[in-house]
Protein backbone atom coordinates (compact mmCIF):
# COMPACT_ATOMS: atom_id res chain seq x y z
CA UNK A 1 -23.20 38.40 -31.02
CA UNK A 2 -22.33 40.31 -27.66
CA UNK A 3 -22.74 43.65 -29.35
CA UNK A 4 -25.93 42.98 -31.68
CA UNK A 5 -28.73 44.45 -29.13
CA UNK A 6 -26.88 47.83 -29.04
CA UNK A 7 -26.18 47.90 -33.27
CA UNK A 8 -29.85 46.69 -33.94
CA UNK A 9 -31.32 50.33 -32.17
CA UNK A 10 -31.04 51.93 -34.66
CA UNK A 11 -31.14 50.78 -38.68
CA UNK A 12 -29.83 53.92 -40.54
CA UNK A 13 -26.66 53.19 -37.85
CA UNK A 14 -26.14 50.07 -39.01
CA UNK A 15 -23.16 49.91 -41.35
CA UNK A 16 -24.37 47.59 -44.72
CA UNK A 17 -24.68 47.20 -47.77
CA UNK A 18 -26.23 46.89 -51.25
CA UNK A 19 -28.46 47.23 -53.83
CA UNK A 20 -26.62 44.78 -55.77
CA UNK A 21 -25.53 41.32 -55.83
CA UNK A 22 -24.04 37.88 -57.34
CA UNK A 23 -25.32 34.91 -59.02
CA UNK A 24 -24.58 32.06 -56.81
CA UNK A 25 -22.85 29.97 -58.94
CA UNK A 26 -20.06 33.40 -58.50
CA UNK A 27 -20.35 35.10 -62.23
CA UNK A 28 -21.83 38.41 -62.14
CA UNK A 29 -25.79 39.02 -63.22
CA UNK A 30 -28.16 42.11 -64.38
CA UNK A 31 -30.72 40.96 -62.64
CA UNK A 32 -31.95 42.17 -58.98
CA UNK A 33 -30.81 40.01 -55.84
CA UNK A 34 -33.57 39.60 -53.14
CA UNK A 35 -32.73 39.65 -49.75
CA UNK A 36 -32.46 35.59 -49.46
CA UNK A 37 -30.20 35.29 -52.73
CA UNK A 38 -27.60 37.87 -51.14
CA UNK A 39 -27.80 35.84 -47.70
CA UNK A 40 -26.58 32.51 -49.52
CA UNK A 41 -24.17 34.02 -51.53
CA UNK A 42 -22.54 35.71 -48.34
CA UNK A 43 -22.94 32.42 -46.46
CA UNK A 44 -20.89 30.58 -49.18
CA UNK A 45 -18.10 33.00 -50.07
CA UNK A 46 -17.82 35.24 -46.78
CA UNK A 47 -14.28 35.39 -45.78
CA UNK A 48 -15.06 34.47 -42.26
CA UNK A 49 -17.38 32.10 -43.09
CA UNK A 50 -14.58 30.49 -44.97
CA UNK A 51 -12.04 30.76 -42.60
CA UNK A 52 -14.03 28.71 -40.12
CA UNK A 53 -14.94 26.23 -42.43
CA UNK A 54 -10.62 26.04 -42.50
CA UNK A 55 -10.18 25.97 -39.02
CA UNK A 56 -12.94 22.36 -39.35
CA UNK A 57 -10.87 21.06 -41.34
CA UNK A 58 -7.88 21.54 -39.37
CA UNK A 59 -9.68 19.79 -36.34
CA UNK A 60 -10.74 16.58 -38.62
CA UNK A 61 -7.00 16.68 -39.38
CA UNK A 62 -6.28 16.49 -35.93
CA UNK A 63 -8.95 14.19 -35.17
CA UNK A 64 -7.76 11.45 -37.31
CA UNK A 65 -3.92 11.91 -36.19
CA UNK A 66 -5.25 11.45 -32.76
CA UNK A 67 -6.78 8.34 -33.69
CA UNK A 68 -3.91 7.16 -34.95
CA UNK A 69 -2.27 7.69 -32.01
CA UNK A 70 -3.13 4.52 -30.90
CA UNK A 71 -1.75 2.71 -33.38
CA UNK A 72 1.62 0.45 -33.18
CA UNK A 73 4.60 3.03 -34.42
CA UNK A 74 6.95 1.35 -37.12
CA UNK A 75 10.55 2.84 -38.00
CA UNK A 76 13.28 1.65 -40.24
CA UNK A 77 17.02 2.87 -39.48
CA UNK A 78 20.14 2.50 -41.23
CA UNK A 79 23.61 4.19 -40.45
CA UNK A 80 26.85 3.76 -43.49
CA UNK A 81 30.15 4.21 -42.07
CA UNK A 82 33.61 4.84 -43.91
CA UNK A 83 36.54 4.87 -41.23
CA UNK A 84 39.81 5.68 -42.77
CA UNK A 85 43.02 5.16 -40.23
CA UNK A 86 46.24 4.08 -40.41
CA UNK A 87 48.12 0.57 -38.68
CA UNK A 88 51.72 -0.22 -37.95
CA UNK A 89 52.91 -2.69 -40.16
CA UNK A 90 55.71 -6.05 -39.39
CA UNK A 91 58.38 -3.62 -40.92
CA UNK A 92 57.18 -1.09 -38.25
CA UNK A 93 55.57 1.47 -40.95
CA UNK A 94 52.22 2.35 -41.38
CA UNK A 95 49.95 2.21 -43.61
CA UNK A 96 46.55 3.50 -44.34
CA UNK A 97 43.45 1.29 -44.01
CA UNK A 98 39.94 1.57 -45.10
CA UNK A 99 37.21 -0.25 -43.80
CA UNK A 100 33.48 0.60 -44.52
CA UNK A 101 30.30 -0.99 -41.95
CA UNK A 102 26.38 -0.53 -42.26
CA UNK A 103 23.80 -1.02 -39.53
CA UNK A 104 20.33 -1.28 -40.23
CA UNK A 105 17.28 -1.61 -37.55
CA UNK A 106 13.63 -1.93 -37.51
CA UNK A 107 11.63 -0.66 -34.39
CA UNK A 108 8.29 -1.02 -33.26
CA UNK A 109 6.48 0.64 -30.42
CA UNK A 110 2.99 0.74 -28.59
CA UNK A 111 1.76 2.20 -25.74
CA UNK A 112 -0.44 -0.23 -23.97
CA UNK A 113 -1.53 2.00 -20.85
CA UNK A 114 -0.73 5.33 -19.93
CA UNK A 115 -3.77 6.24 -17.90
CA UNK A 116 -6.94 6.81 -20.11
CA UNK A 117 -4.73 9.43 -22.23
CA UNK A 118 -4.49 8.41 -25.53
CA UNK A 119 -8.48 7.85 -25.40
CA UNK A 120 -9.47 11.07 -23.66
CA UNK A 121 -7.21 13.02 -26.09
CA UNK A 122 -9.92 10.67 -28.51
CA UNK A 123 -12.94 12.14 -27.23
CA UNK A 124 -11.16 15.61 -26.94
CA UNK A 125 -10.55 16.33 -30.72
CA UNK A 126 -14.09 14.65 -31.75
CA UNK A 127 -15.27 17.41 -29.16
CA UNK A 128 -12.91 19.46 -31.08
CA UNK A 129 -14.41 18.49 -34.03
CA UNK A 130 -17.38 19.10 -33.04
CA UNK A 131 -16.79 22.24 -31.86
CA UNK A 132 -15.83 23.36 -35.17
CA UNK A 133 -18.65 22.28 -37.03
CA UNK A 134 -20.93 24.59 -34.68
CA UNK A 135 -18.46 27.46 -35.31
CA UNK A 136 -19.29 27.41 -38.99
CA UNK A 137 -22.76 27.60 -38.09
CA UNK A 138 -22.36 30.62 -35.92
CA UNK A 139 -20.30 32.58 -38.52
CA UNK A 140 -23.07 31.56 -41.02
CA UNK A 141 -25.77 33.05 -38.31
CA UNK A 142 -23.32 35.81 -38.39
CA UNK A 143 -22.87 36.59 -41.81
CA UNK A 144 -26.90 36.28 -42.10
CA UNK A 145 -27.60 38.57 -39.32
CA UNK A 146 -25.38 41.42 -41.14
CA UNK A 147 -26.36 41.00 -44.32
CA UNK A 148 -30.01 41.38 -43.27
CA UNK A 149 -29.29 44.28 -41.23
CA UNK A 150 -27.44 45.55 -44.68
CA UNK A 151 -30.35 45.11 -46.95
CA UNK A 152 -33.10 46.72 -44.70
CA UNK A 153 -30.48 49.58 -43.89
CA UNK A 154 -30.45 49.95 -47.62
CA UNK A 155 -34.28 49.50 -48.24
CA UNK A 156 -34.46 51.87 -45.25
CA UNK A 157 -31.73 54.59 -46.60
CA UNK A 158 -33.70 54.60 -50.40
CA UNK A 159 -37.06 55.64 -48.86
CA UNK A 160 -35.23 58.35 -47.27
CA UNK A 161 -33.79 59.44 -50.72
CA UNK A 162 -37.56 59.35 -51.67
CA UNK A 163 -38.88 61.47 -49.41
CA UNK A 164 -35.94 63.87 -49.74
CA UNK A 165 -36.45 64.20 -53.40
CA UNK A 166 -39.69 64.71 -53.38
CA UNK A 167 -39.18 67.66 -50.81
CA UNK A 168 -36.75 68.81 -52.73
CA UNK A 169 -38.89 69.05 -55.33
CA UNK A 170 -42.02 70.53 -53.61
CA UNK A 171 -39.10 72.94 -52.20
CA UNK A 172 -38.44 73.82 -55.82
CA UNK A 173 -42.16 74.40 -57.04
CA UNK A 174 -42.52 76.52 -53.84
CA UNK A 175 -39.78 78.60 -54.69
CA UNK A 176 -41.40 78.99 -57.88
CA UNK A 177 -44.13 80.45 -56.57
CA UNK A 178 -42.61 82.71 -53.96
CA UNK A 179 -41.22 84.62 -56.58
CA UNK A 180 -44.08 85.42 -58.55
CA UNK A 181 -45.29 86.71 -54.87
CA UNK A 182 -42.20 88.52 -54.65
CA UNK A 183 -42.68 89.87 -58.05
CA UNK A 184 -46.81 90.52 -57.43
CA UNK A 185 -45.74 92.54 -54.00
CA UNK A 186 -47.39 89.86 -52.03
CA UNK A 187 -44.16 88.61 -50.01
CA UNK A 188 -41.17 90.75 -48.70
CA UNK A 189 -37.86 90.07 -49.71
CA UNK A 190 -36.98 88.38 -46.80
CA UNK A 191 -39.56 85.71 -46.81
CA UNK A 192 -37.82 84.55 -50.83
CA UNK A 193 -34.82 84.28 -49.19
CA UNK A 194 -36.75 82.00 -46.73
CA UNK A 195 -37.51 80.31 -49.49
CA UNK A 196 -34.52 80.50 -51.07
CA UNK A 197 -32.76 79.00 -48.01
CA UNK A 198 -34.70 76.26 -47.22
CA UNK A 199 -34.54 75.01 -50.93
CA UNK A 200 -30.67 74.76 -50.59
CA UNK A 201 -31.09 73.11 -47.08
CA UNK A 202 -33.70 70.36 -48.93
CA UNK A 203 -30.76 69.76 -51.61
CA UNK A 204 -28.30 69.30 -49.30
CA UNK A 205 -30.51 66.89 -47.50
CA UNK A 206 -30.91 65.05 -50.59
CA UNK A 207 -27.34 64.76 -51.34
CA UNK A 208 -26.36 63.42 -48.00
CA UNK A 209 -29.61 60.95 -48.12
CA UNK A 210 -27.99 59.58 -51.62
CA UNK A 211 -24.38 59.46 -50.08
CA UNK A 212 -25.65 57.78 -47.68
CA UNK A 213 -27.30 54.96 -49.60
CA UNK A 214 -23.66 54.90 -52.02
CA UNK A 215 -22.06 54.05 -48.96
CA UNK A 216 -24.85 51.07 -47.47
CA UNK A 217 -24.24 49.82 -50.92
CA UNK A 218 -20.76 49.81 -50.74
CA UNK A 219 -20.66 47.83 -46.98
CA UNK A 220 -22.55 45.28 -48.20
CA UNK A 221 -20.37 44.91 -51.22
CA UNK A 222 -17.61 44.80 -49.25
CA UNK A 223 -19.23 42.07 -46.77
CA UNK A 224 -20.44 39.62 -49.69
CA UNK A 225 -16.88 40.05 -50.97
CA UNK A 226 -17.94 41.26 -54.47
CA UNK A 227 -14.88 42.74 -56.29
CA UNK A 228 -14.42 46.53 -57.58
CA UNK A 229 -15.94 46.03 -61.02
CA UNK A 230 -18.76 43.54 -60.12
CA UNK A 231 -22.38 45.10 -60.75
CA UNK A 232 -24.98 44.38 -58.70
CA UNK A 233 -28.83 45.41 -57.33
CA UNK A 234 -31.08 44.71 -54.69
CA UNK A 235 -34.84 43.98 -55.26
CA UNK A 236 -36.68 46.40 -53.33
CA UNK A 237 -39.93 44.34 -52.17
CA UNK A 238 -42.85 46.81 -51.58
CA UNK A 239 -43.16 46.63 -47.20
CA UNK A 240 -46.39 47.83 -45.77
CA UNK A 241 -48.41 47.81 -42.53
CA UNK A 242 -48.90 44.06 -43.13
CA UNK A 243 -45.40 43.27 -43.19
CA UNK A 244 -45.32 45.72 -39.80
CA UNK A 245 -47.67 44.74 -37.96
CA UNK A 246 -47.31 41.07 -38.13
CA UNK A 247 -47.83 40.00 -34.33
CA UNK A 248 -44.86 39.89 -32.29
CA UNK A 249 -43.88 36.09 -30.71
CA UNK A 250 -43.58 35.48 -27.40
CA UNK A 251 -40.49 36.78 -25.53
CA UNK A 252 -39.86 33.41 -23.14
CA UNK A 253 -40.78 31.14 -26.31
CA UNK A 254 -38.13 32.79 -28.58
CA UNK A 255 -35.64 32.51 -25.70
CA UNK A 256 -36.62 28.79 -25.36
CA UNK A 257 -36.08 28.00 -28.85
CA UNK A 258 -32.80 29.81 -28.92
CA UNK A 259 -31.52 27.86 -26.23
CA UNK A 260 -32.56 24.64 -28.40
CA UNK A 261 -31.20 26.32 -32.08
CA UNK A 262 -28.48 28.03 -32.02
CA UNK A 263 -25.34 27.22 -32.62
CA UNK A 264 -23.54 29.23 -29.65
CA UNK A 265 -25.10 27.01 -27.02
CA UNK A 266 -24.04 23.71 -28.03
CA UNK A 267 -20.66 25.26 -29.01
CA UNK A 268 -20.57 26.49 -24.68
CA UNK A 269 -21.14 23.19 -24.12
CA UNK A 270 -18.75 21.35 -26.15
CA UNK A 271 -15.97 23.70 -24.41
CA UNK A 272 -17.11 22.23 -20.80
CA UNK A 273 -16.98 19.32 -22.30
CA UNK A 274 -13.59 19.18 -23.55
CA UNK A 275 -12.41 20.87 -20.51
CA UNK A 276 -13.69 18.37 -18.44
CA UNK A 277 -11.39 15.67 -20.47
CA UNK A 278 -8.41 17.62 -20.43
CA UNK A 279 -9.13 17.10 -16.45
CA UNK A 280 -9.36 13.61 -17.30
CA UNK A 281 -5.58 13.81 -19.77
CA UNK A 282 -3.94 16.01 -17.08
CA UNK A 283 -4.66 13.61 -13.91
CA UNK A 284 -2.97 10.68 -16.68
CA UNK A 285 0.16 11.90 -15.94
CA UNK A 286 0.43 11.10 -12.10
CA UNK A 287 -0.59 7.68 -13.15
CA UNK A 288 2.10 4.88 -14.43
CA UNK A 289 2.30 4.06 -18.13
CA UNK A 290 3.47 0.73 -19.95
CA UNK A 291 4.41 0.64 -23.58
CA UNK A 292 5.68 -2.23 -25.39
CA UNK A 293 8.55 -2.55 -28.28
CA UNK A 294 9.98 -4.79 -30.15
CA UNK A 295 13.32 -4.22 -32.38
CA UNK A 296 15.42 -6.63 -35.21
CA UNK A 297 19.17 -5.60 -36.58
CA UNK A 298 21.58 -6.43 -38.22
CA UNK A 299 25.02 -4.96 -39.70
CA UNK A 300 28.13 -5.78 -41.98
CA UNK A 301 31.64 -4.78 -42.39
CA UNK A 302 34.07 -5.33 -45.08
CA UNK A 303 37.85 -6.77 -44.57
CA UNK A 304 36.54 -10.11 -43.95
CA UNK A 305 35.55 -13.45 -45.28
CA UNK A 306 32.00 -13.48 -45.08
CA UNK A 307 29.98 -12.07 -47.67
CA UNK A 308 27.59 -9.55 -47.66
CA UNK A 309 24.78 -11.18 -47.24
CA UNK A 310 26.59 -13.78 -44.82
CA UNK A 311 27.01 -10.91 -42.63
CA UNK A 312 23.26 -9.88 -42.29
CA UNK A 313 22.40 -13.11 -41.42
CA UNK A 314 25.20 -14.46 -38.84
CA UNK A 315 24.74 -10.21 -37.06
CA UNK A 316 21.16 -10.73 -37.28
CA UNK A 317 19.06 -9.40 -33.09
CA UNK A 318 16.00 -9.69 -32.34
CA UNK A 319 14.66 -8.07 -28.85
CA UNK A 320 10.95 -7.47 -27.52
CA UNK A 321 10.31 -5.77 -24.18
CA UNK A 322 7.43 -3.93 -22.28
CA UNK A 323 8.62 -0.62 -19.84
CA UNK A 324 7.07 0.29 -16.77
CA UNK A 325 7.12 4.05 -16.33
CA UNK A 326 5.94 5.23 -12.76
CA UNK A 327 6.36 8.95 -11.91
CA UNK A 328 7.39 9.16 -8.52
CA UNK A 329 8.42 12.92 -8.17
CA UNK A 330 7.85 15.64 -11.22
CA UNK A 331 8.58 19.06 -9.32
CA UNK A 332 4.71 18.97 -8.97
CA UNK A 333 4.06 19.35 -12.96
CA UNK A 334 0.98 16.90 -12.75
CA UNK A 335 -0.41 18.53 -9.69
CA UNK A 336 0.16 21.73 -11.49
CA UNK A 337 -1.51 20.56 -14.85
CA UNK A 338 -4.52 19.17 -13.14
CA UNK A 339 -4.96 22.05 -11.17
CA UNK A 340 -5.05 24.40 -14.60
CA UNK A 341 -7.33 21.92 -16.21
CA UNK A 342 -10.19 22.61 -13.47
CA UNK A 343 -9.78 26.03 -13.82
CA UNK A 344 -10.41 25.57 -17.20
CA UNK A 345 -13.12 23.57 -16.70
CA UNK A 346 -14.79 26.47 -14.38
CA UNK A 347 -14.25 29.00 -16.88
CA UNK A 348 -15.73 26.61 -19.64
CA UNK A 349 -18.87 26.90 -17.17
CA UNK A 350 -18.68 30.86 -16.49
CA UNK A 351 -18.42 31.39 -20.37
CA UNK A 352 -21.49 28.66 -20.95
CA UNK A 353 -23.54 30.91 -17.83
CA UNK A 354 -22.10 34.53 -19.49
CA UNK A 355 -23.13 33.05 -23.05
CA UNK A 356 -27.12 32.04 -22.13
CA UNK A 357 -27.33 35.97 -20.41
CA UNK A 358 -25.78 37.43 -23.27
CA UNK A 359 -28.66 35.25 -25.91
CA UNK A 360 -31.30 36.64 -23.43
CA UNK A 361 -30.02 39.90 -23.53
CA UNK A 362 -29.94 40.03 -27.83
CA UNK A 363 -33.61 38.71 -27.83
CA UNK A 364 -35.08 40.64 -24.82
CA UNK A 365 -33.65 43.96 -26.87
CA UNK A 366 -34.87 42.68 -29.85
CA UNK A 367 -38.18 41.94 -27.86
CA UNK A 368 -38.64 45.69 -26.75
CA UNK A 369 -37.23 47.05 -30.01
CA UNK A 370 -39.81 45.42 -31.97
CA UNK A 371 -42.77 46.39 -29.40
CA UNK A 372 -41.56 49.78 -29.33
CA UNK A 373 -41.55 50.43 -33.08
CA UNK A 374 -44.97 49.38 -33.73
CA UNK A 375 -46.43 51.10 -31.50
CA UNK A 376 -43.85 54.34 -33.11
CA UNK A 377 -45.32 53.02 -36.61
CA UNK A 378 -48.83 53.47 -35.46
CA UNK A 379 -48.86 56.31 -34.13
CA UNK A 380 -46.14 57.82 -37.39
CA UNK A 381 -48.99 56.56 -39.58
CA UNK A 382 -51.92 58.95 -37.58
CA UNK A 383 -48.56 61.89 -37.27
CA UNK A 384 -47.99 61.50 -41.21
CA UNK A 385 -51.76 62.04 -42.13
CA UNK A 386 -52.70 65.15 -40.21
CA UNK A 387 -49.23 66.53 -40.58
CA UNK A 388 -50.16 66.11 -44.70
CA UNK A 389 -53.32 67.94 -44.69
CA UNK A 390 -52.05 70.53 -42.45
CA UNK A 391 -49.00 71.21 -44.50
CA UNK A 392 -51.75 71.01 -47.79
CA UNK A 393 -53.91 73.45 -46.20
CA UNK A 394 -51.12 75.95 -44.61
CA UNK A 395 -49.80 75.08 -48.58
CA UNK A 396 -53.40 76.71 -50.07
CA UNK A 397 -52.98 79.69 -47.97
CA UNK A 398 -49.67 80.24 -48.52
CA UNK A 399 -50.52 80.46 -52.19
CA UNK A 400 -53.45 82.89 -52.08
CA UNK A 401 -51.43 84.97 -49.61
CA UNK A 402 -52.50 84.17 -46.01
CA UNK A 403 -49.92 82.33 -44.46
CA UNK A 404 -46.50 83.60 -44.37
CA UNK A 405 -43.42 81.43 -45.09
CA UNK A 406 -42.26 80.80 -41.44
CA UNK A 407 -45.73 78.94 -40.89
CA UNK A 408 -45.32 76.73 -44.55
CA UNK A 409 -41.87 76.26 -43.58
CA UNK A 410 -42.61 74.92 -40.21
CA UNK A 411 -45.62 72.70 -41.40
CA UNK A 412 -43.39 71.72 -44.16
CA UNK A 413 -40.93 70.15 -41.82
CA UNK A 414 -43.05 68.53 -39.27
CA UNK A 415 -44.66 66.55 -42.42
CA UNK A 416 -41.11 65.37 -43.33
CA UNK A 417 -39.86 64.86 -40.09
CA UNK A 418 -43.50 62.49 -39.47
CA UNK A 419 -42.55 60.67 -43.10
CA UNK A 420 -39.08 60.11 -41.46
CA UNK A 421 -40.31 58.35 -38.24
CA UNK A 422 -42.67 56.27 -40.16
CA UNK A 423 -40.15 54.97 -42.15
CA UNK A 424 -37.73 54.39 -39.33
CA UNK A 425 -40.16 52.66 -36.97
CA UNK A 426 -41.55 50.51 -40.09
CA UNK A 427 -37.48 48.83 -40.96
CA UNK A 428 -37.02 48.63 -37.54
CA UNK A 429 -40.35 46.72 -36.77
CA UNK A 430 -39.49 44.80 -39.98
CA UNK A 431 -35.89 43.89 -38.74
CA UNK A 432 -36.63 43.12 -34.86
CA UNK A 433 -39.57 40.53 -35.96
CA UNK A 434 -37.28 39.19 -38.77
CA UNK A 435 -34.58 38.69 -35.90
CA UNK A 436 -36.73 37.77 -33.29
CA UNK A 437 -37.83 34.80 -35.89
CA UNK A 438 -34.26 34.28 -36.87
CA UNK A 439 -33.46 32.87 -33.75
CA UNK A 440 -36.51 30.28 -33.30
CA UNK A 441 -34.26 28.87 -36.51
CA UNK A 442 -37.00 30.30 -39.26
CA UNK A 443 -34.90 31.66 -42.53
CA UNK A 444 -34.98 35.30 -42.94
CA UNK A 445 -36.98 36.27 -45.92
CA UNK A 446 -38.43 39.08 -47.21
């Protein structure tokens, strides 16, 4: 989430994506997807989402082969032999002679001490384990925080298209009208090209304004992993100042909560955690170990007079033994081992310190982002009604021939460039609050 504070400035920047989405249960639907049906879907079929959720598996795998690790080993060995070599006979000839043997061994082995290993290793994969478990949750946080970013971006980019067609169709009623002025001898040629020119500029507009939604709809597509031919729409809830102007929560609370919720800051501290054990397994190897084994064979050969069976019995060992193992000199490979493991240990702890700043930073620029576009809301709101009656008045005179087109053409575009920060400051009110909520653990709704 390092990046998030600088991606969430601005919401018609932010790369998303639909209007349409999935039925849960993966088969495609008609219907519209709201904002918290898209976020589940993603959350349960998002290829990094999944991926994680491999990578916890992995670590209960390893997990339970480290607990086994403790267990008695068991092995079964058996070697057949066929030795083929000839022997001087009486007569002084030779002659070729076959004989065929079989050995067969059971071993057992345990380690009974070796330093606190085997159980630190323990506690390092259930950390490990752990670990993983919070990683799902963070690329579920993840995958939430895009596709939220995605579906305002969209509800953001199809208000745009709004206003842009509606412009381009005042452009077209004006243009109308300019050249029954032209026609009365009211206007000069130059002022219908004006016209003519501006109308062309408001259709371009439009067209990039609808590109630009295709392609929000296509990122978030692409991010809830929908395939080519799969259909789907976004509900487009009706927002207003209510939804804007909700009242902001407390920067130092949200930050509080954060550092109780999310996933990121247990996950820091499960790394310290395991670092500090593999400080704990390193340090095991300057220490002695003892392991304990225990072994029975037994063999047979053929050429003599004891059967089969008679053989096993009468070439029948046991043995049983414990081993002391005390490293005297290693060419410093413990020293070296526990020196690593403190580093890693210390970097565990810069990453947990780095980690808490970088949290503050997302929700301090989420803070200001959200403070800043209310207040830009507010005062777009005031902008958007006197910029509308002065374009509706400069409009009337235009018509009955007292305002030339430079002055409707200028009015005209403050009013849409007022409708254009309303809308931006109201999705990114919308989005910073949302966010800002998001990480006291509330679920993002709309």
């Amino acid at each position: 989430m390092t990046n998030q504070s600088g991606k969430m400035k601005r919401i018609a920047a932010l790369g998303l994506m639909s209007f349409f989405c999935v039925a849960l249960n993966g088969q495609t639907t008609q219907g519209s997807w709201s904002l918290r049906q898209c976020i589940d879907y993603a959350r349960s079929n998002n290829i990094q989402v999944q991926t994680t959720q491999i990578a916890q598996e992995s670590a209960a795998e390893d997990l339970a082969q480290a607990k086994a690790q403790r267990l008695p080993s068991l092995n079964f060995s058996t070697s057949q032999n066929l030795v083929n070599q000839k022997q001087q006979k009486e007569d002084g000839s030779y002659e070729a002679n076959g004989t065929y043997s079989g050995n067969y061994a059971l071993n057992a082995g345990i380690t009974l001490y070796n330093g606190g290993k085997l159980s630190n290793s323990l506690k390092q994969q259930e950390v490990a384990g752990e670990s993983a478990r919070y990683q799902v949750d963070m690329a579920m946080n993840d995958i939430e925080i895009a596709v939220t970013q995605a579906y305002l971006n969209i509800l953001y980019a199809n208000e745009n298209v709004k206003i842009n067609r509606q412009n381009v169709e005042s452009s077209a009623a004006q243009l109308e009208r300019s050249k029954a002025l032209l026609e009365a001898g009211s206007i000069a040629p130059s002022d219908y090209a004006q016209m003519e020119s501006q109308y062309s500029s408001d259709k371009y507009q439009l067209t990039v304004s609808e590109t630009t939604l295709s392609q929000d709809i296509l990122t978030l597509k692409q991010l809830l992993e929908l395939g080519l031919n799969e259909h789907f729409e976004v509900e487009f809830p009706d927002l207003d100042s209510t939804d804007v102007l909700v009242e902001i929560p407390a920067l130092a609370d949200v930050y509080a909560r954060a550092l109780e919720v999310m996933p990121e800051v247990e996950n820091s501290r499960l790394s310290i955690e395991s670092s500090q054990l593999g400080e704990k397994i390193a340090a095991s190897e300057a220490l002695p170990s003892i392991t304990a084994s225990a072994a029975v064979g037994t063999g047979n050969i053929s050429g003599t007079n004891y059967s089969f069976y008679n053989q096993l019995n009468n070439q029948l060992n046991e043995n049983i033994g414990v081993t002391l193992s005390v490293p005297i000199f290693n060419r410093r490979q413990a020293k070296t081992s526990i020196a690593k493991a403190r580093l890693q240990t210390r970097q565990a702890e810069l990453d947990y310190t780095n980690m808490e700043k970088e949290l503050l930073r997302t929700i301090e620029s989420l803070y200001q982002d959200a403070v800043s576009a209310q207040s830009r809301y507010v005062a777009a709101n005031d902008q958007v009604k006197s910029a509308e009656i002065s374009y509706n008045l400069v409009l009337e005179q235009f018509n009955a021939g007292m305002k030339n087109t430079v002055d409707l053409l200028t009015q005209k575009n403050e009013y849409l460039a007022s409708q254009q920060e309303q809308i931006q400051a109201k999705y990114q009110a919308v989005l910073s609050i949302k966010l800002l909520n998001f990480y006291q653990n509330e679920p993002i709704t709309l």
